[in-house]
C-alpha atoms as a PDB file:
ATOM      1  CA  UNK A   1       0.000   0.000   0.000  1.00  0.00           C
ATOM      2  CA  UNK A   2       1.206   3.464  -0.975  1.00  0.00           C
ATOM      3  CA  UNK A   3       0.816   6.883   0.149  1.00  0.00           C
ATOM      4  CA  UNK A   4       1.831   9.919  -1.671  1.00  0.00           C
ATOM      5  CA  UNK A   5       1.639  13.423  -0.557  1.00  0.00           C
ATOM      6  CA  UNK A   6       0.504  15.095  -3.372  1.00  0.00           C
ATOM      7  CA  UNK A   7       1.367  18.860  -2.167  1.00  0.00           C
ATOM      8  CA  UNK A   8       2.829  20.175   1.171  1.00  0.00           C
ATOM      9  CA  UNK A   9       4.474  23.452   2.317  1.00  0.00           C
ATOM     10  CA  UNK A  10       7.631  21.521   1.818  1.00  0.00           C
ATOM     11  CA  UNK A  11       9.312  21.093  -1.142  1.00  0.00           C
ATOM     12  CA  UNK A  12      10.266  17.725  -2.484  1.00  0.00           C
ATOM     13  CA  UNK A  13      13.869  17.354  -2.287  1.00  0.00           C
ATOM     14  CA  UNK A  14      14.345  15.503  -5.387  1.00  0.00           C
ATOM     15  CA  UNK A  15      12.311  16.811  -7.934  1.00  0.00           C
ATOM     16  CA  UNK A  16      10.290  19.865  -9.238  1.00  0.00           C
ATOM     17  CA  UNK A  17       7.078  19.977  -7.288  1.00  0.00           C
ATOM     18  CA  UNK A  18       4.355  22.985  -6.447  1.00  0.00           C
ATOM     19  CA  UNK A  19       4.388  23.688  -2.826  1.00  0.00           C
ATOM     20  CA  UNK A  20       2.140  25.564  -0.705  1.00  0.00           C
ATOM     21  CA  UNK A  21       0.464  25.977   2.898  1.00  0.00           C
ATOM     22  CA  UNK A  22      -2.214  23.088   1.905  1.00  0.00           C
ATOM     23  CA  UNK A  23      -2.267  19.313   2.345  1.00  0.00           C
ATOM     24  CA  UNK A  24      -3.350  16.720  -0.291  1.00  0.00           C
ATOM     25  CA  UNK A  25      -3.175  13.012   0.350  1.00  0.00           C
ATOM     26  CA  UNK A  26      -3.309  10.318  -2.355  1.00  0.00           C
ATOM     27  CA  UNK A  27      -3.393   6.363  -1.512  1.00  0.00           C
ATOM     28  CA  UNK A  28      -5.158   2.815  -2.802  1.00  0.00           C
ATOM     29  CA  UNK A  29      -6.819   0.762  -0.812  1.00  0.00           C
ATOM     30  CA  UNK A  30      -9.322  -2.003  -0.951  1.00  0.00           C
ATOM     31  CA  UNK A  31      -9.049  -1.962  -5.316  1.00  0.00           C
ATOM     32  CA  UNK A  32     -10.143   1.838  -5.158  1.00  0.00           C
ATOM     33  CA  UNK A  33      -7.706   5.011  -5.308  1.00  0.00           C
ATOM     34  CA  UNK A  34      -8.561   7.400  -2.652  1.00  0.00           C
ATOM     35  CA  UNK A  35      -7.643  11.182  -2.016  1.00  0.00           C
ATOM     36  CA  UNK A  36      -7.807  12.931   1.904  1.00  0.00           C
ATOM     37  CA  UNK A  37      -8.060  16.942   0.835  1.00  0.00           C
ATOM     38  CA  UNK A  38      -7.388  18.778  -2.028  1.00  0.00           C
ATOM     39  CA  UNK A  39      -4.784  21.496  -0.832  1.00  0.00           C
ATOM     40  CA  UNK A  40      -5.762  25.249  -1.043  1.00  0.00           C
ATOM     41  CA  UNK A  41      -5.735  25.453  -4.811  1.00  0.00           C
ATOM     42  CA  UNK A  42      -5.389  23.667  -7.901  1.00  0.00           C
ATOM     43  CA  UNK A  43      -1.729  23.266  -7.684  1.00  0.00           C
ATOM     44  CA  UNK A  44      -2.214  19.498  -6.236  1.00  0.00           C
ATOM     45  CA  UNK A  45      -3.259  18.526  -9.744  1.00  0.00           C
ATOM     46  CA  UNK A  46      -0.030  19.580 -11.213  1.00  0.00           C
ATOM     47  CA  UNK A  47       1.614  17.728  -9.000  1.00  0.00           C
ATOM     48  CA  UNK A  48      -0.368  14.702  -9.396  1.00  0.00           C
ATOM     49  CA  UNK A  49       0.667  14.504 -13.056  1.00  0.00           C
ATOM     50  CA  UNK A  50       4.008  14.454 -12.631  1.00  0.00           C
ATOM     51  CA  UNK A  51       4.121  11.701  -9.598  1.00  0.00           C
ATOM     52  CA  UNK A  52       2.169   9.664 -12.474  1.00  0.00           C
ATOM     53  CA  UNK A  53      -1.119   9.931 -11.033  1.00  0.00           C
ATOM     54  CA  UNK A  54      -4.316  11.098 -12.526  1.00  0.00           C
ATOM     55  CA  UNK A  55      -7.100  13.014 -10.443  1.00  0.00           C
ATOM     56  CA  UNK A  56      -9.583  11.660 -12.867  1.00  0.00           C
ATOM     57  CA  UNK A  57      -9.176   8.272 -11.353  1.00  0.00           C
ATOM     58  CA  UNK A  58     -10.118   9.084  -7.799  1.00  0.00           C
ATOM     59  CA  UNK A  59     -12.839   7.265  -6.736  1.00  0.00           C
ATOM     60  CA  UNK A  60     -13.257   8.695  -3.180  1.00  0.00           C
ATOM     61  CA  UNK A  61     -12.858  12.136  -1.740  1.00  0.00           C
ATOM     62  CA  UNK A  62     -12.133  13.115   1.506  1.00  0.00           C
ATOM     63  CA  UNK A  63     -12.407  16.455   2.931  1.00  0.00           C
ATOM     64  CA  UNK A  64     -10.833  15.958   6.958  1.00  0.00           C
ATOM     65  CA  UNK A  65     -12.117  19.492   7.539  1.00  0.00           C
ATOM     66  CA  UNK A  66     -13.795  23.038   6.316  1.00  0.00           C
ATOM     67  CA  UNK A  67     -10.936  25.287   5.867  1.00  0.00           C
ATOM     68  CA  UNK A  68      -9.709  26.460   2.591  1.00  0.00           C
ATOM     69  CA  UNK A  69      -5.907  24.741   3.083  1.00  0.00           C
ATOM     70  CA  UNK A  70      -7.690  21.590   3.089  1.00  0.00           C
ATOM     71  CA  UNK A  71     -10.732  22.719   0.485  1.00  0.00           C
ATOM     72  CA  UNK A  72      -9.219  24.857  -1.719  1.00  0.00           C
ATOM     73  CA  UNK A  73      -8.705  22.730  -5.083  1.00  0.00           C
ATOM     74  CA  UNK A  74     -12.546  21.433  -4.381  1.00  0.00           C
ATOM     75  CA  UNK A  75     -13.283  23.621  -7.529  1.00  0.00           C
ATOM     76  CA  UNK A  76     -10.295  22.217  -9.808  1.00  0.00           C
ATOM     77  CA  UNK A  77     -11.169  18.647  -8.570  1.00  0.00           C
ATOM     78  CA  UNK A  78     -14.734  18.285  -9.378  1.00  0.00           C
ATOM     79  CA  UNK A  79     -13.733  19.705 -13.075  1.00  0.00           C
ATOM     80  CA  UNK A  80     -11.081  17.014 -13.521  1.00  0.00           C
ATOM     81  CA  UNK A  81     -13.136  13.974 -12.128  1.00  0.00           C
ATOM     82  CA  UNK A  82     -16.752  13.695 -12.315  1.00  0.00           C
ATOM     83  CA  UNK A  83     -16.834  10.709 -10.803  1.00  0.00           C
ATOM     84  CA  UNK A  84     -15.473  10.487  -7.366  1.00  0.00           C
ATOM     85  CA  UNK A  85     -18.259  10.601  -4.056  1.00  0.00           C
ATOM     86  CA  UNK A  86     -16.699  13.397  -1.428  1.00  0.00           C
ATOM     87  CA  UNK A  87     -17.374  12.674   2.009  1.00  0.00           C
ATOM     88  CA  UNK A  88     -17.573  15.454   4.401  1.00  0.00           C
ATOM     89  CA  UNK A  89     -19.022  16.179   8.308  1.00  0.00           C
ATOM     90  CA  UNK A  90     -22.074  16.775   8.522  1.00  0.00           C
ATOM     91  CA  UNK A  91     -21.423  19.944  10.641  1.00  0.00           C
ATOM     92  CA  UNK A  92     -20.175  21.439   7.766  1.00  0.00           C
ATOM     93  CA  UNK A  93     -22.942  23.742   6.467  1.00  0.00           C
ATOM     94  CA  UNK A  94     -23.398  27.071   4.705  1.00  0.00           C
ATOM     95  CA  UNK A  95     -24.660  28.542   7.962  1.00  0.00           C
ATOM     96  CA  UNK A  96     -20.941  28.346   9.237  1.00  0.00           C
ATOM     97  CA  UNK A  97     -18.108  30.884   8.622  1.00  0.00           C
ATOM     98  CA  UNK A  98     -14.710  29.687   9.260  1.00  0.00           C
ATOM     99  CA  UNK A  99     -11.885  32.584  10.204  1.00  0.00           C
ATOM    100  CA  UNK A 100      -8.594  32.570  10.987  1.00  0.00           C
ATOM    101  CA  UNK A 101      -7.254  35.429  13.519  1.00  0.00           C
ATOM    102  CA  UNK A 102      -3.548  34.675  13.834  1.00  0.00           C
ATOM    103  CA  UNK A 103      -2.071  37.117  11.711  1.00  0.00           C
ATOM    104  CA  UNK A 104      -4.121  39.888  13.123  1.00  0.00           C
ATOM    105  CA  UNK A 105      -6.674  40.758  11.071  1.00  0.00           C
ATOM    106  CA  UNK A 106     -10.137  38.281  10.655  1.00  0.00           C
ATOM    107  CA  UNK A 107      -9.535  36.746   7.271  1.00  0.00           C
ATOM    108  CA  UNK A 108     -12.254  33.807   6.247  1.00  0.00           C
ATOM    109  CA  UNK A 109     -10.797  30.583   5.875  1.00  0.00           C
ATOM    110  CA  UNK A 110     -14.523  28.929   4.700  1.00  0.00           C
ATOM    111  CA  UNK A 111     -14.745  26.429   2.013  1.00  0.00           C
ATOM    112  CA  UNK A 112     -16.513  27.610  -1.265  1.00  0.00           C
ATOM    113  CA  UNK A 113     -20.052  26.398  -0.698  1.00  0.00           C
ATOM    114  CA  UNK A 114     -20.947  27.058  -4.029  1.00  0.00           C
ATOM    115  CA  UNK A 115     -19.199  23.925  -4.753  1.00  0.00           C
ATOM    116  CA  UNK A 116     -21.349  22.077  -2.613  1.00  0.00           C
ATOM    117  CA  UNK A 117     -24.749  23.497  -4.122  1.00  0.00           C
ATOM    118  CA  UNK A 118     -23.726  23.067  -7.051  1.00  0.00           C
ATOM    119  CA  UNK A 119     -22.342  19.605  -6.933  1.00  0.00           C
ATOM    120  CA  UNK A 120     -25.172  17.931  -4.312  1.00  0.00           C
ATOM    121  CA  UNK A 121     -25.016  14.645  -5.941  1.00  0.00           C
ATOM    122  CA  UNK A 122     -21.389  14.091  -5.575  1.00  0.00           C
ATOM    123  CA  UNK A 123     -21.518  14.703  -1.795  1.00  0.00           C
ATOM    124  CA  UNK A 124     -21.768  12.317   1.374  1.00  0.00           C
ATOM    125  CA  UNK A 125     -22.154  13.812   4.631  1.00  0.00           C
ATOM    126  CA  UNK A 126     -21.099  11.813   7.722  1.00  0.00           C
ATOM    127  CA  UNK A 127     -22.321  12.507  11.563  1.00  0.00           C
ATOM    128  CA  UNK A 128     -20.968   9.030  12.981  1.00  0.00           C
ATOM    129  CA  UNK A 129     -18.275   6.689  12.652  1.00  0.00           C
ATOM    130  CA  UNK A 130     -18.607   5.157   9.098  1.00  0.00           C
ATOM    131  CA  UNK A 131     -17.156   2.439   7.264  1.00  0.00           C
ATOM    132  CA  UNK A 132     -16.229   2.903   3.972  1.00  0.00           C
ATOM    133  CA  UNK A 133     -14.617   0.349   2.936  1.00  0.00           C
ATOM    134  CA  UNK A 134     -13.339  -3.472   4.165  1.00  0.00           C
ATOM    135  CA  UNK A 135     -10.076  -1.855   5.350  1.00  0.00           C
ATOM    136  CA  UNK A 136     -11.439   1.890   5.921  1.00  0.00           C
ATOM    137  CA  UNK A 137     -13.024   3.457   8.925  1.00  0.00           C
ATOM    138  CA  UNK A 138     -13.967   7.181   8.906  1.00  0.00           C
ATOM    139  CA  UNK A 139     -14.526   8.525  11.812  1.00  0.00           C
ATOM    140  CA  UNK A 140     -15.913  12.013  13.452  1.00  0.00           C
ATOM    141  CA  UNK A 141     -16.274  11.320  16.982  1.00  0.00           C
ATOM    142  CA  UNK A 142     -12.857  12.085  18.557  1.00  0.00           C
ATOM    143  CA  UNK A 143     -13.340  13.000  22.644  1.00  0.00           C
ATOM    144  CA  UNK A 144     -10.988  16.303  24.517  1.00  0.00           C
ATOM    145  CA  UNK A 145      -9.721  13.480  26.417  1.00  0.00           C
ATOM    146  CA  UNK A 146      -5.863  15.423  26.156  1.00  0.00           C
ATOM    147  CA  UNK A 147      -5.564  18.981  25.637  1.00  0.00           C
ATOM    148  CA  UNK A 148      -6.007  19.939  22.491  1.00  0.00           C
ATOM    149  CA  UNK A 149      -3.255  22.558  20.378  1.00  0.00           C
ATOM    150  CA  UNK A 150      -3.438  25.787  21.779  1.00  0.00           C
ATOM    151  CA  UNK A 151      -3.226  27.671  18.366  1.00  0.00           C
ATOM    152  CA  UNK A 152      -6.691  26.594  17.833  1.00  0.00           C
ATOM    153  CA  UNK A 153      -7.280  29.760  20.388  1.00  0.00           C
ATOM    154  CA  UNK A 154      -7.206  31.491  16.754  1.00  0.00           C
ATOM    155  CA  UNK A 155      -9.771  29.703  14.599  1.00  0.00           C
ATOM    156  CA  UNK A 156     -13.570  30.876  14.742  1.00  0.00           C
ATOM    157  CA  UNK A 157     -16.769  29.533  13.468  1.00  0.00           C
ATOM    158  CA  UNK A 158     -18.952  32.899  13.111  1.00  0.00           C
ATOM    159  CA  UNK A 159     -18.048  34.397  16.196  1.00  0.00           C
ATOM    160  CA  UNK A 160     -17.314  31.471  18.670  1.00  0.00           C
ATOM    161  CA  UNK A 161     -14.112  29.728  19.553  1.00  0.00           C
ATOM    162  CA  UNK A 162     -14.029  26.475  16.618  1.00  0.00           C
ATOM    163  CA  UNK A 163     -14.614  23.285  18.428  1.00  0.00           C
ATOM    164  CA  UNK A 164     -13.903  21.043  15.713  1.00  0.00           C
ATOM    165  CA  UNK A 165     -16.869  19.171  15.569  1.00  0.00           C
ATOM    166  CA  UNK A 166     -16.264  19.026  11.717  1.00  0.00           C
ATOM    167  CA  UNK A 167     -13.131  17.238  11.379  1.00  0.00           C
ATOM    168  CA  UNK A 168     -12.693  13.554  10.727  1.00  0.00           C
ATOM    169  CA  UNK A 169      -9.988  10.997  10.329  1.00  0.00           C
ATOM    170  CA  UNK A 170      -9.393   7.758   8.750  1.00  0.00           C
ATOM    171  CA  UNK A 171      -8.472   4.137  10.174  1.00  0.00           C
ATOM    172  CA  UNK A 172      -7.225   1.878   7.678  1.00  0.00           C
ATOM    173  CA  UNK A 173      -6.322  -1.457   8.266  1.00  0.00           C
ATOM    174  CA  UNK A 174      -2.849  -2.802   6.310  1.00  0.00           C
ATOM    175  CA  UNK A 175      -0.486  -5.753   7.011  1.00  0.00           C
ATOM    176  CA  UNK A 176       1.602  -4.105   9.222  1.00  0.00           C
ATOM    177  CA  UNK A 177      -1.055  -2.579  11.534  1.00  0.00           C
ATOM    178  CA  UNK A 178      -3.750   0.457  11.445  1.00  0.00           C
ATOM    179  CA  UNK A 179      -2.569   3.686   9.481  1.00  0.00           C
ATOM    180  CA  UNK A 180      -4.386   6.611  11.136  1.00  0.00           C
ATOM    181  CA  UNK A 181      -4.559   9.291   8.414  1.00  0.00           C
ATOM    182  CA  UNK A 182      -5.625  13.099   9.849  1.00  0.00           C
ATOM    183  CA  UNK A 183      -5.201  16.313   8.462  1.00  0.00           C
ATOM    184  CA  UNK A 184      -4.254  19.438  10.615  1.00  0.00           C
ATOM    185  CA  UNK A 185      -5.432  17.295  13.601  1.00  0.00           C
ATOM    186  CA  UNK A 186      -6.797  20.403  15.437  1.00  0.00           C
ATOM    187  CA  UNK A 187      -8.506  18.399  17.779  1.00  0.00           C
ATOM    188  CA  UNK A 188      -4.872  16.643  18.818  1.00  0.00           C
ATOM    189  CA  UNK A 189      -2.658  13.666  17.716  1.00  0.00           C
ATOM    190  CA  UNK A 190      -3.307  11.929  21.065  1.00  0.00           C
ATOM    191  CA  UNK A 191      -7.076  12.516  20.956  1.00  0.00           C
ATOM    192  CA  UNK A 192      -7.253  11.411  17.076  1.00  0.00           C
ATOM    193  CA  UNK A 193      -5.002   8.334  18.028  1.00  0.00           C
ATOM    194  CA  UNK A 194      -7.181   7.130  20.268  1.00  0.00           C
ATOM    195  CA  UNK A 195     -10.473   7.797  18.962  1.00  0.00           C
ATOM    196  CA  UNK A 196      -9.271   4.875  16.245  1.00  0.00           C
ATOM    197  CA  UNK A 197      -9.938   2.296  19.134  1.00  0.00           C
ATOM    198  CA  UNK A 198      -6.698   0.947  18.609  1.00  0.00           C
ATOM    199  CA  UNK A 199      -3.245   0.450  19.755  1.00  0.00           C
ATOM    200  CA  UNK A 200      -2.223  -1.648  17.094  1.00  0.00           C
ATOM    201  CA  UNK A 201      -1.048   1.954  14.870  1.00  0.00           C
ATOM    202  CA  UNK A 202       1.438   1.138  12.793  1.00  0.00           C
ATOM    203  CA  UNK A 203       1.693   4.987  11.342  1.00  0.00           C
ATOM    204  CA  UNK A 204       0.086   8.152  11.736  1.00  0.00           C
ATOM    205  CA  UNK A 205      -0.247  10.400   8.975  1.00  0.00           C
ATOM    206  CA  UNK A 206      -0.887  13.865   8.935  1.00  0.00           C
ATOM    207  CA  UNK A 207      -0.182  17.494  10.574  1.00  0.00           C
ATOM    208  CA  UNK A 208      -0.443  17.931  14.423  1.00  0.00           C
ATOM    209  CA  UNK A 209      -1.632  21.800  14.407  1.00  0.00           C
ATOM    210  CA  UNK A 210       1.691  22.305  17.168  1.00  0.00           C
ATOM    211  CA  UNK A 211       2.811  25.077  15.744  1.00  0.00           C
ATOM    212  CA  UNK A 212       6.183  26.880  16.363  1.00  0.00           C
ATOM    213  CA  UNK A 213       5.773  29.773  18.947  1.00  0.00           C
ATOM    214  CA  UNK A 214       7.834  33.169  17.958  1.00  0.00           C
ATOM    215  CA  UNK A 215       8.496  36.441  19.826  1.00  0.00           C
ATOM    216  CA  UNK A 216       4.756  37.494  18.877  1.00  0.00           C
ATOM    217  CA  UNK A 217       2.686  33.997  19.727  1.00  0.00           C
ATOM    218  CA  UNK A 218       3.572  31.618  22.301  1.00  0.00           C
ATOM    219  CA  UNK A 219       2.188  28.066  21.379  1.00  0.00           C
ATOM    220  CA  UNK A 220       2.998  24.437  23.266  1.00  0.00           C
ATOM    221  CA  UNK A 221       6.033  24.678  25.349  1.00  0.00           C
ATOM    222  CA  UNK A 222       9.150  22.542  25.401  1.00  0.00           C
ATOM    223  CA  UNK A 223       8.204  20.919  28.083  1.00  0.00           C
ATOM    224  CA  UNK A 224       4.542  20.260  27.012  1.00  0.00           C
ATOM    225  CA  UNK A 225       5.957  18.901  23.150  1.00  0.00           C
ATOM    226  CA  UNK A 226       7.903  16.487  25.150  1.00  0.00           C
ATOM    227  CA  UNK A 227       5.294  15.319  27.715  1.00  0.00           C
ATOM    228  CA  UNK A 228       2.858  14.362  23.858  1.00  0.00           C
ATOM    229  CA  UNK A 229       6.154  12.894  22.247  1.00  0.00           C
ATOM    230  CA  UNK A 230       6.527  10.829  25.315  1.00  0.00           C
ATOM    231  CA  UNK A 231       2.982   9.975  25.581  1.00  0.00           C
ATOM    232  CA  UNK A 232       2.716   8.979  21.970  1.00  0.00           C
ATOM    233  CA  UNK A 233       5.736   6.769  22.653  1.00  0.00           C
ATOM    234  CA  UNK A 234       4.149   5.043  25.795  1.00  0.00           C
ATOM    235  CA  UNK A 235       1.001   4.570  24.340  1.00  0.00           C
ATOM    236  CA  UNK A 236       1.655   3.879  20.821  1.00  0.00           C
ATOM    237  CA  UNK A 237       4.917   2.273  20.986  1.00  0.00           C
ATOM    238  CA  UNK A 238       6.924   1.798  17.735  1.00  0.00           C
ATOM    239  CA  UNK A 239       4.767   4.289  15.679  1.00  0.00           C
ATOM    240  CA  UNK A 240       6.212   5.904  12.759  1.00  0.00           C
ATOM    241  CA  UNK A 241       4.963   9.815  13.004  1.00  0.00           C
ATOM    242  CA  UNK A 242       4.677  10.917   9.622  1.00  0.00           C
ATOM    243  CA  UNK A 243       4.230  14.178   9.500  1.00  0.00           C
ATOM    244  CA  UNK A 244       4.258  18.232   8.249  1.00  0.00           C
ATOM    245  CA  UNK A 245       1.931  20.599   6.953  1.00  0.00           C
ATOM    246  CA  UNK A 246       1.154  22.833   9.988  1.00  0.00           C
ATOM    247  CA  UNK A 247       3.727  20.407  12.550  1.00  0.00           C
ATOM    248  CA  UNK A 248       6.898  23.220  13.128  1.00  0.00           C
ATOM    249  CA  UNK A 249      10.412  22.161  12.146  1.00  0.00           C
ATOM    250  CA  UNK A 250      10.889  23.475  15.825  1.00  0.00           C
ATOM    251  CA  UNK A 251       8.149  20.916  17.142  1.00  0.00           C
ATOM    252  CA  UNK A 252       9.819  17.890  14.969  1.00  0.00           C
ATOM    253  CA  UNK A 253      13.213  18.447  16.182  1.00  0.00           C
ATOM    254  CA  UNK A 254      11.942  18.498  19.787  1.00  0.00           C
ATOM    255  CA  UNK A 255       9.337  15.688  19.219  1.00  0.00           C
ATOM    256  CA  UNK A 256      12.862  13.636  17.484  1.00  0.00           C
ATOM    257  CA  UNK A 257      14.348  13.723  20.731  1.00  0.00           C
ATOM    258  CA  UNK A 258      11.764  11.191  22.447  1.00  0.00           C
ATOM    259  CA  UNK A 259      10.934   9.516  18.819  1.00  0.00           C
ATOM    260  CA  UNK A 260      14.327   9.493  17.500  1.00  0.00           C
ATOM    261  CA  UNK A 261      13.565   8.016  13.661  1.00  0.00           C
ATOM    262  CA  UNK A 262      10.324   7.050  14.098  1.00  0.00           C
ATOM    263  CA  UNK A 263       9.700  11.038  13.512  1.00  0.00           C
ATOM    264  CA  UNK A 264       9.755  11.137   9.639  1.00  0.00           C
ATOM    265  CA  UNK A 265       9.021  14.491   7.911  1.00  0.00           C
ATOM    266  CA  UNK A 266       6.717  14.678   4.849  1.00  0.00           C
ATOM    267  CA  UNK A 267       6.753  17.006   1.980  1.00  0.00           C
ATOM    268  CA  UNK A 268       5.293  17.683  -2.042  1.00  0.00           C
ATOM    269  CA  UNK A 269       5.701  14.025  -3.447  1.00  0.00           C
ATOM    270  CA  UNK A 270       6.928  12.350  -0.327  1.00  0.00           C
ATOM    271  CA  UNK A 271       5.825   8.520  -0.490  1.00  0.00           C
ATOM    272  CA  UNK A 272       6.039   5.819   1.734  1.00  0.00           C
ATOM    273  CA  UNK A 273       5.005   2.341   1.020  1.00  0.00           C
ATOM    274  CA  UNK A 274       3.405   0.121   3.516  1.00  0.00           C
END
């Protein structure tokens, strides 16, 4: 089984690749070829050629959350493959506004709804844990049992504080063990990990939303980063934590000090076979 990162705000080391602050996931499973987000523009598709791999052959779309980093190539998608069902929450509605305050001013992160008018047929919306497939579990309903990243103090639905009730994960079953595949994970790696019901993770896969503090924002200490790396590694021992997107290079470096090389970073085109 392979998974490809298909863009990334890295940029692949070996090859020429479109980067940007957006995450799009490409893998095959269960004889179908699956996609988790769409990046925040087209530029996914581009690189999706060049890896060899054409968008018009998704059969399933998954959209982890509503912001536009995660929704933003919905538009380019649907006119390159008019095939493919998208799942999304069900919490994700026209009636919500999704905003981003961290650089100061209130700039709307929302996904283009029009998209989802326009398209109703293609869509699936999801309010429980929901199997998709024989080796695919989505699921939505991911307890605050461990504090979740404090950068989320940022991100508003209308005019409240987000609570994430519209993000969802996958569980998928391969030979070596359960591949947990998240997005920006703003409800928390340890809270996503174990709302998959198992310990038997052989990877995670996705962004943590620990992002790295500077003189203006002050985010998860040193301390705190070590106390999840160290959890993660007492709960979920021997679990590769594949990761990037909105994870720091500060937070990987610290989290690499409890993980050692079971902390691998992602990037555009990285793929890992399993």
């Amino acid at each position: 089984m392979k998974f490809i990162v298909l863009i990334d705000n890295s940029p692949c080391p070996y090859m020429d690749l479109n980067t940007e602050h957006g995450l799009s996931i490409y893998f095959e499973v269960d004889n179908h070829k699956w996609l988790m987000d769409v990046g925040a523009s087209g530029k996914f598709i581009e690189n999706a050629g060049r890896l060899g791999i054409d968008i018009r052959d998704v059969d399933y779309l998954i959209l982890s959350h509503a912001h536009r980093d995660h929704t933003g190539g919905l538009e380019d998608f649907i006119k390159n493959n008019s095939k493919a069902q998208i799942f999304l929450s069900s919490n994700i509605t026209a009636e919500n506004s999704y905003y981003s305050t961290r650089r100061g001013a209130k700039r709307d992160i929302s996904p283009d709804y029009s998209m989802l008018r326009n398209n109703r047929t293609r869509f699936v919306r999801v309010d429980k844990n929901t199997k998709l497939s024989e080796s695919i579990l989505l699921y939505s309903d991911i307890p605050a049992l461990f504090d979740i990243p404090v950068a989320n103090r940022t991100l508003l639905v209308n005019d409240s504080r987000d609570t994430f009730m519209h993000e969802i994960a996958l569980r998928i079953s391969t030979p070596e063990g359960y591949v947990v595949l998240s997005a920006c994970t703003h409800l928390g790696i340890l809270n996503t990990l174990f709302a998959s019901q198992s310990k038997d993770i052989y990877a995670y896969i996705g962004g943590t939303h620990l992002i790295d503090s500077d003189a203006e924002n002050l985010y998860e200490t040193k301390e705190q980063l070590l106390q999840i790396a160290c959890k993660i590694n007492s709960l979920y021992p021997g679990m590769k934590l594949i990761t990037g997107h909105c994870t720091g290079a500060n937070v990987q470096r610290i989290f690499s000090e409890i993980l050692g090389d079971e902390l691998i970073p992602f990037y555009s085109g990285f793929t890992i076979d399993i």
